[in-house]
Protein backbone atom coordinates (compact mmCIF):
# COMPACT_ATOMS: atom_id res chain seq x y z
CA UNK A 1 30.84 -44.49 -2.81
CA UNK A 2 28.35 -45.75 -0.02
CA UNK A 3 29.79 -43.70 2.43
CA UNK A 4 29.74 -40.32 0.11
CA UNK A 5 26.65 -40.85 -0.60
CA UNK A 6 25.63 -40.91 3.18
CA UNK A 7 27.39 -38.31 3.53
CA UNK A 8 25.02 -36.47 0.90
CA UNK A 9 22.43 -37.44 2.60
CA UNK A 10 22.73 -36.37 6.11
CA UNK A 11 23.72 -32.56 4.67
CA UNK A 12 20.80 -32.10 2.81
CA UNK A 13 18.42 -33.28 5.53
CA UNK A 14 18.69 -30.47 7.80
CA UNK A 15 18.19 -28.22 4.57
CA UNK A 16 14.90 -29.94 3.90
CA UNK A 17 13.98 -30.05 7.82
CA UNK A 18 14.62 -25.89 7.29
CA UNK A 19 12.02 -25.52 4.81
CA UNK A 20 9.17 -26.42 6.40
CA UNK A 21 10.40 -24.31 9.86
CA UNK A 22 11.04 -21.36 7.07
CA UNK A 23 6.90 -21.69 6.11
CA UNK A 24 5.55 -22.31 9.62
CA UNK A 25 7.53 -18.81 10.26
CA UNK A 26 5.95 -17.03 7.52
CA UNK A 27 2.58 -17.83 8.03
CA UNK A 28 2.90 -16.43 11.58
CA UNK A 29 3.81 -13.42 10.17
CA UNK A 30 1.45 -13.36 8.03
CA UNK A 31 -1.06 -14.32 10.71
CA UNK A 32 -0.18 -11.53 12.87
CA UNK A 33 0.26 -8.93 10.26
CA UNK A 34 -3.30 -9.96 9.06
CA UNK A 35 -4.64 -10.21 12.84
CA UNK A 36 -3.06 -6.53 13.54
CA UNK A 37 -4.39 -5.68 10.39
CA UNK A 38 -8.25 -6.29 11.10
CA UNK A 39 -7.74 -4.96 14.76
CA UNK A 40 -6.32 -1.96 13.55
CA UNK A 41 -9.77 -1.85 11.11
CA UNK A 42 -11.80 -2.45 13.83
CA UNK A 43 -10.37 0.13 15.78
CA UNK A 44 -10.68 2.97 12.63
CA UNK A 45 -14.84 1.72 11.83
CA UNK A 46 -15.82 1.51 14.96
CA UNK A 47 -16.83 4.95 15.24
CA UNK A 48 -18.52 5.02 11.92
CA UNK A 49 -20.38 1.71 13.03
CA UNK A 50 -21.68 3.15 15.88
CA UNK A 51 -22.67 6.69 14.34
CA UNK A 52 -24.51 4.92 11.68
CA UNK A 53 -26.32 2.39 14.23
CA UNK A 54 -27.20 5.47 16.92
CA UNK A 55 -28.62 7.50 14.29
CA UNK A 56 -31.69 4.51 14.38
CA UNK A 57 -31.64 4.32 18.06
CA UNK A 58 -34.42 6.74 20.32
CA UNK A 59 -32.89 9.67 21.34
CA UNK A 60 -32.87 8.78 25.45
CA UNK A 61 -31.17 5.71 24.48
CA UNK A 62 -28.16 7.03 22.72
CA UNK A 63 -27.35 8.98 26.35
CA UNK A 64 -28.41 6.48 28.46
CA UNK A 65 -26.58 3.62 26.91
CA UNK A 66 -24.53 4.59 24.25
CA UNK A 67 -22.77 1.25 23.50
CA UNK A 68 -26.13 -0.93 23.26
CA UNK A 69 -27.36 -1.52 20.13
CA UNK A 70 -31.28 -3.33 20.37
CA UNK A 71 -33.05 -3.92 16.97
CA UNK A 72 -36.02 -3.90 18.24
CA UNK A 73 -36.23 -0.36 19.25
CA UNK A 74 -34.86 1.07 15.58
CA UNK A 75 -36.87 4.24 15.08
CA UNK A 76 -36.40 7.29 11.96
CA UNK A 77 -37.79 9.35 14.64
CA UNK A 78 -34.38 11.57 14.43
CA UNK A 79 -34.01 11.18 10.75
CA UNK A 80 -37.56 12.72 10.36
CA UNK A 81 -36.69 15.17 12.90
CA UNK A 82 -33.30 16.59 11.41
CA UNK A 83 -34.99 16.83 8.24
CA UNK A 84 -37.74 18.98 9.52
CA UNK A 85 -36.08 21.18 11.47
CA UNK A 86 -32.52 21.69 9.07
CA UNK A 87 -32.41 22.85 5.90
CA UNK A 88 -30.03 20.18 4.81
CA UNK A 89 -31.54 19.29 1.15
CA UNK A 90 -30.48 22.65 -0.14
CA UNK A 91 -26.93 22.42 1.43
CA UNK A 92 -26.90 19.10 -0.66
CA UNK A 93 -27.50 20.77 -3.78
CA UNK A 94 -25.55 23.59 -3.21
CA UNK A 95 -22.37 20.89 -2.22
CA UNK A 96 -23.55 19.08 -5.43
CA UNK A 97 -23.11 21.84 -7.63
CA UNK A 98 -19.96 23.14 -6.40
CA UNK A 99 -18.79 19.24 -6.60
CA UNK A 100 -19.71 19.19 -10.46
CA UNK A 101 -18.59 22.79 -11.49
CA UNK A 102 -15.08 23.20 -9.58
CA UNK A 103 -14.58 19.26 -9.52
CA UNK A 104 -14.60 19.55 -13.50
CA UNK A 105 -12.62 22.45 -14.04
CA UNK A 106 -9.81 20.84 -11.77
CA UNK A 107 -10.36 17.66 -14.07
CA UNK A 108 -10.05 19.42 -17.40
CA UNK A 109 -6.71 22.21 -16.44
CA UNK A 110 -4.84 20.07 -13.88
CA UNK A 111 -3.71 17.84 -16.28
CA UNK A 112 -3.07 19.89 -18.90
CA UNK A 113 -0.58 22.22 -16.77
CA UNK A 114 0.99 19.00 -15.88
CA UNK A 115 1.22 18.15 -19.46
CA UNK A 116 3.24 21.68 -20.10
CA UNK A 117 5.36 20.91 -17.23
CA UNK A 118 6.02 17.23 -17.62
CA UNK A 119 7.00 17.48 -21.38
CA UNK A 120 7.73 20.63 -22.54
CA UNK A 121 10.66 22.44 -21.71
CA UNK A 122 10.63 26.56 -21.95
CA UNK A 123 11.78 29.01 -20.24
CA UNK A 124 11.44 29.84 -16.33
CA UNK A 125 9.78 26.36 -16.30
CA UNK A 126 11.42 25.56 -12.88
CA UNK A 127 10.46 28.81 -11.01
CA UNK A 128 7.04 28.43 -12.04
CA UNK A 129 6.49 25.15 -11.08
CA UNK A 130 8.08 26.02 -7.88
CA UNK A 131 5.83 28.69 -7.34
CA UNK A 132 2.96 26.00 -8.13
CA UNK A 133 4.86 24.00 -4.89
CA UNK A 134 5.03 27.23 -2.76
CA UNK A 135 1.23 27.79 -3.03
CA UNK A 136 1.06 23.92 -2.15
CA UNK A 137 2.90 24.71 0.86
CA UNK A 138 1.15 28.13 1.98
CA UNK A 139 -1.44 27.50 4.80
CA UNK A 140 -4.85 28.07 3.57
CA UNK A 141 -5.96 30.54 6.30
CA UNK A 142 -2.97 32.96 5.27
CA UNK A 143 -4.95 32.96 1.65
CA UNK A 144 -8.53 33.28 3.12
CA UNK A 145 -8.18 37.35 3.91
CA UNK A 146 -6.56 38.34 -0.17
CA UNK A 147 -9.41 35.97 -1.81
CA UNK A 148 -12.27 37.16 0.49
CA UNK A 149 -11.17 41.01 -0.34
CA UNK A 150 -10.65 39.76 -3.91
CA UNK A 151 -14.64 38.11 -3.96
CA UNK A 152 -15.73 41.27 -2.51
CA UNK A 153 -14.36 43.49 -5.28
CA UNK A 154 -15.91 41.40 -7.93
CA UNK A 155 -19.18 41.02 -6.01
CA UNK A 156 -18.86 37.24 -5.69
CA UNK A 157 -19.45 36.70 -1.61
CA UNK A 158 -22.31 34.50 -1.51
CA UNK A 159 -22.51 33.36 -4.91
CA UNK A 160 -21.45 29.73 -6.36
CA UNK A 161 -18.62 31.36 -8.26
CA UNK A 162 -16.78 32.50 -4.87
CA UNK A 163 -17.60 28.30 -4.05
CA UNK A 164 -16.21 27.06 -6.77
CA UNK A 165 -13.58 29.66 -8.67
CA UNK A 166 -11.04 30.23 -6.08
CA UNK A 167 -8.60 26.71 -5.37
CA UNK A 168 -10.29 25.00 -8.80
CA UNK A 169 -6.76 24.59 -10.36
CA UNK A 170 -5.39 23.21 -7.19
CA UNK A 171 -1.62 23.08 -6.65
CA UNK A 172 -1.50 19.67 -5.50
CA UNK A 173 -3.59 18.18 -8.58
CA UNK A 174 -1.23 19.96 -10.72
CA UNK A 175 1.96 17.93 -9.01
CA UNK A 176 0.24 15.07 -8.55
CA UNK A 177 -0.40 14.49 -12.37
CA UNK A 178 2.76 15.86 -13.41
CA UNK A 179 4.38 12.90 -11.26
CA UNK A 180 2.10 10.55 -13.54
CA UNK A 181 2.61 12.27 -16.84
CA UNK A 182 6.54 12.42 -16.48
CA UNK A 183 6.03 8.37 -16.37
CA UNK A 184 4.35 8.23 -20.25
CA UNK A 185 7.63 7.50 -22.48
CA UNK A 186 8.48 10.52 -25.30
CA UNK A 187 8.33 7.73 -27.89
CA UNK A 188 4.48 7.26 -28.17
CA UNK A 189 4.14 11.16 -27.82
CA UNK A 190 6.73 11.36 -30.80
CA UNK A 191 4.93 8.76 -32.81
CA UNK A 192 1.42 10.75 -32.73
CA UNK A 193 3.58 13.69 -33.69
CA UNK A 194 5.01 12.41 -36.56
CA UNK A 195 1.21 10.74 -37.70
CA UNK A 196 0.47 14.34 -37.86
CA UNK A 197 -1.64 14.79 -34.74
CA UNK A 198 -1.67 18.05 -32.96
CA UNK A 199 -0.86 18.89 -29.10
CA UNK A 200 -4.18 18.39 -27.92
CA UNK A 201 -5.09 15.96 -29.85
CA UNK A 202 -1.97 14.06 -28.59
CA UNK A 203 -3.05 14.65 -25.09
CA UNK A 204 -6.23 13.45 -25.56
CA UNK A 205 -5.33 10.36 -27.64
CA UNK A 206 -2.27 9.38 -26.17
CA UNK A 207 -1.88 10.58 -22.82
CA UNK A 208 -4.99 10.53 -21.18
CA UNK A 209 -5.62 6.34 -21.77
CA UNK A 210 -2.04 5.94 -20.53
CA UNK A 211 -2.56 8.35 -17.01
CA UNK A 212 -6.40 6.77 -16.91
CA UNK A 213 -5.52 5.16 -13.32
CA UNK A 214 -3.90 8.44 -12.60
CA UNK A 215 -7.21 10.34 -13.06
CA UNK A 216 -9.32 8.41 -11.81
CA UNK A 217 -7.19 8.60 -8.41
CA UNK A 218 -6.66 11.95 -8.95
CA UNK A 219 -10.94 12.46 -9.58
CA UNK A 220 -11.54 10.54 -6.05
CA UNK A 221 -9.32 12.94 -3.99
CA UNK A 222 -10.61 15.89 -5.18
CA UNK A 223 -14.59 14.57 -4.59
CA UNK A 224 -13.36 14.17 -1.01
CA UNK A 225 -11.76 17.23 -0.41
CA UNK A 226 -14.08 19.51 -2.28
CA UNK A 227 -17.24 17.42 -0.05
CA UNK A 228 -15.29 18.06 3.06
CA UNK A 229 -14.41 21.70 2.82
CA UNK A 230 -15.20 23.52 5.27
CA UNK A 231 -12.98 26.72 6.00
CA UNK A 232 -13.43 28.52 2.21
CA UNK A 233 -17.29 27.98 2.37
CA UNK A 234 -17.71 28.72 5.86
CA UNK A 235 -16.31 32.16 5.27
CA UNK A 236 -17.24 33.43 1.65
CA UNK A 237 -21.10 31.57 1.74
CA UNK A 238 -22.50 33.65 4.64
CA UNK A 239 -26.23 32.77 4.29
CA UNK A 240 -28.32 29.73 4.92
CA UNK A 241 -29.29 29.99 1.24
CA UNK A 242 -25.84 29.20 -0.06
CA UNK A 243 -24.41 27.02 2.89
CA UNK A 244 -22.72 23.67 2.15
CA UNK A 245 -23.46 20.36 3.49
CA UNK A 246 -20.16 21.27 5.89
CA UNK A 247 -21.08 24.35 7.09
CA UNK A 248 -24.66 23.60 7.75
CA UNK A 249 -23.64 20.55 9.94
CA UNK A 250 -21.71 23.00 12.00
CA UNK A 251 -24.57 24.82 12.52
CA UNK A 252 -26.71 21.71 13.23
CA UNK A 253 -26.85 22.20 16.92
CA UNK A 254 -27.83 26.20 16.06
CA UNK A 255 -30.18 25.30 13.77
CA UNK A 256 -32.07 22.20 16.03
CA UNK A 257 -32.15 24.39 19.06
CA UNK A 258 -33.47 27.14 17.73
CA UNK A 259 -36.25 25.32 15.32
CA UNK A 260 -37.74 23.56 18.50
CA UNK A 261 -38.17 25.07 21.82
CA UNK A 262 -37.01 22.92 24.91
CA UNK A 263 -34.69 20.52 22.56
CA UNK A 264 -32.57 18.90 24.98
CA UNK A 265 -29.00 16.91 25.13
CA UNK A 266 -30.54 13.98 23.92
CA UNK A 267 -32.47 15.31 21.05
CA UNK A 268 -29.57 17.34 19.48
CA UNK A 269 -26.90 14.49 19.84
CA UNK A 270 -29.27 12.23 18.04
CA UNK A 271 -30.72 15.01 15.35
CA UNK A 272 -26.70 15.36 14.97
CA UNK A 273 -25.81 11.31 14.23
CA UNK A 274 -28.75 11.44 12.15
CA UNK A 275 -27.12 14.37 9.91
CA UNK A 276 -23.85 12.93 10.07
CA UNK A 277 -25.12 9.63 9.04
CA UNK A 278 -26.74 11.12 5.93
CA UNK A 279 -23.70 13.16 5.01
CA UNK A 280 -21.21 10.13 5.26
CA UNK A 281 -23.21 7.83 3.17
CA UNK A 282 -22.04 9.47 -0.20
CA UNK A 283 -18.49 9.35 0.49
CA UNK A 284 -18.98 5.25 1.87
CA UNK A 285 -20.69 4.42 -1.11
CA UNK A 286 -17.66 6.46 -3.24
CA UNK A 287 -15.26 4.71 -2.00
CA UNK A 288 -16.31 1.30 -1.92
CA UNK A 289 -17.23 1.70 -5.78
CA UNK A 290 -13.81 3.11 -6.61
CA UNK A 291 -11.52 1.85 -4.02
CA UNK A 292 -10.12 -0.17 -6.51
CA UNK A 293 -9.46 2.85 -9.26
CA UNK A 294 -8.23 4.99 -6.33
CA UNK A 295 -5.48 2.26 -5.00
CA UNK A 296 -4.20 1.76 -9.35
CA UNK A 297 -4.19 5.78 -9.21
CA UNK A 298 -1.87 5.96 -5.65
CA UNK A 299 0.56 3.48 -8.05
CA UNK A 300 0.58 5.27 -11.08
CA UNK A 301 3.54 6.53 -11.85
CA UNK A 302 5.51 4.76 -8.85
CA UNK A 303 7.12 2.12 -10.91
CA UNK A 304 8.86 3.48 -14.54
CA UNK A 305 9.85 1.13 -17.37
């Protein structure tokens, strides 16, 4: 009995020596996934960092030594400057109110064609919901020449409804909630049904608090890529008057040079970070205030039951 027991003994030792090697091994790994993590952060803010700190530095200094940083000398010399000679507050309204306008509409009709295509069934539902994909898949420069001729015809070019009309109802905000919506069980949609509520009002009531995270991923995306577009605007919104925040800061250089007489290197580059700076800010703050609706909204819909 002695000796079994021994026996017992000596097997499960090297079992319980195991467990602790096991541990030491995944905490390296998880050590050096977190180290290669942070580098890896480093390596994608580092830009940003230094924009946003050269944008307070003297214009000289930002050629002459671009990767000193001295607190001392922090100047809104080249904020005051860009400001005077670019137009840039009326490209932020004019960004602000296409943001508003077109961001709503995609808001309000994206999910509701995802609606018809997630749970109804009718016919010639695949074909046009492959058509939605085809459009998704179409380059937008092949687009640019029928909607241009199109905004002509109706005596849109250089107008906010030419900004914010064409691309509202975007293709990909269409698949994207459909994806989500397919995810909200037939039961509960049954159950309002039978209470008597209509279609819309079942949408509203039911669906929309169940696809919430959905949205709300769904509403950061299209801030981003209605603030960053720059082709569409660029080539309908020909004047300064109607210019977006995009398209006037590829103009900035233009603009600087042609506002002051004898602006050098130096004094564009920094008028430039200083613009930059300003036009980054709103999308920083965005995303650091929603991150955490925008991450529940890239998981919505990934996991069913």
């Amino acid at each position: 009995m002695t000796g079994t027991t021994a026996a017992m003994k000596q097997a499960q030792r090297p079992a319980a020596d195991a467990a602790p090697v096991g541990r030491r091994r995944r905490r390296r790994r998880h050590l050096g996934s977190h180290v290669f993590l942070m580098l890896l952060l480093a390596a994608l803010l580092a830009p940003v960092v230094w924009a946003l700190l050269s944008a307070f530095k003297p214009a000289n200094d930002i050629v002459r030594s671009p990767l000193t940083f001295d607190p001392s000398a922090v100047t809104f010399d080249n904020y005051a400057a860009m400001f005077q000679d670019v137009p840039l507050g009326q490209s932020f309204v004019n960004t602000t109110v296409v943001l508003v306008f077109k961001g709503a509409i995609t808001m309000f009709f994206a999910p509701l064609a995802a609606y018809a295509f997630a749970k109804y069934r009718f016919v010639g539902q695949n074909l046009i919901f492959g058509a939605v994909l085809v459009t998704l898949m179409m380059p937008t420069i092949v687009l640019i020449v029928p909607l241009l001729l199109q905004m002509k015809s109706l005596g849109w070019v250089d107008t906010y409804q030419a900004l914010i009309l064409p691309g509202s109802v975007d293709a990909f905000a269409i698949f994207w909630m459909r994806q989500v919506i397919a995810a909200v069980p037939d039961e509960l949609l049954d159950a309002a049904r039978v209470d008597g509520s209509g279609e819309f009002g079942t949408f509203l009531r039911v669906v929309v608090p169940v696809i919430r995270p959905g949205l709300a991923g769904l509403a950061v995306l299209t801030i981003m890529n209605i603030y960053n577009d720059f082709v569409w605007p660029v080539v309908v919104a020909s004047s300064e008057r109607m210019a977006t925040l995009q398209v006037m800061l590829s103009t900035l250089a233009q603009n600087i040079t042609g506002n002051r007489i004898g602006a050098d290197y130096a004094t564009v580059t920094a008028e430039l970070l200083a613009a930059s700076s300003v036009a980054l800010v709103p999308l920083l703050v965005l995303f650091i205030v929603l991150q955490r609706h925008f991450i529940n909204g890239i998981l919505a819909g990934s996991v069913k039951g």
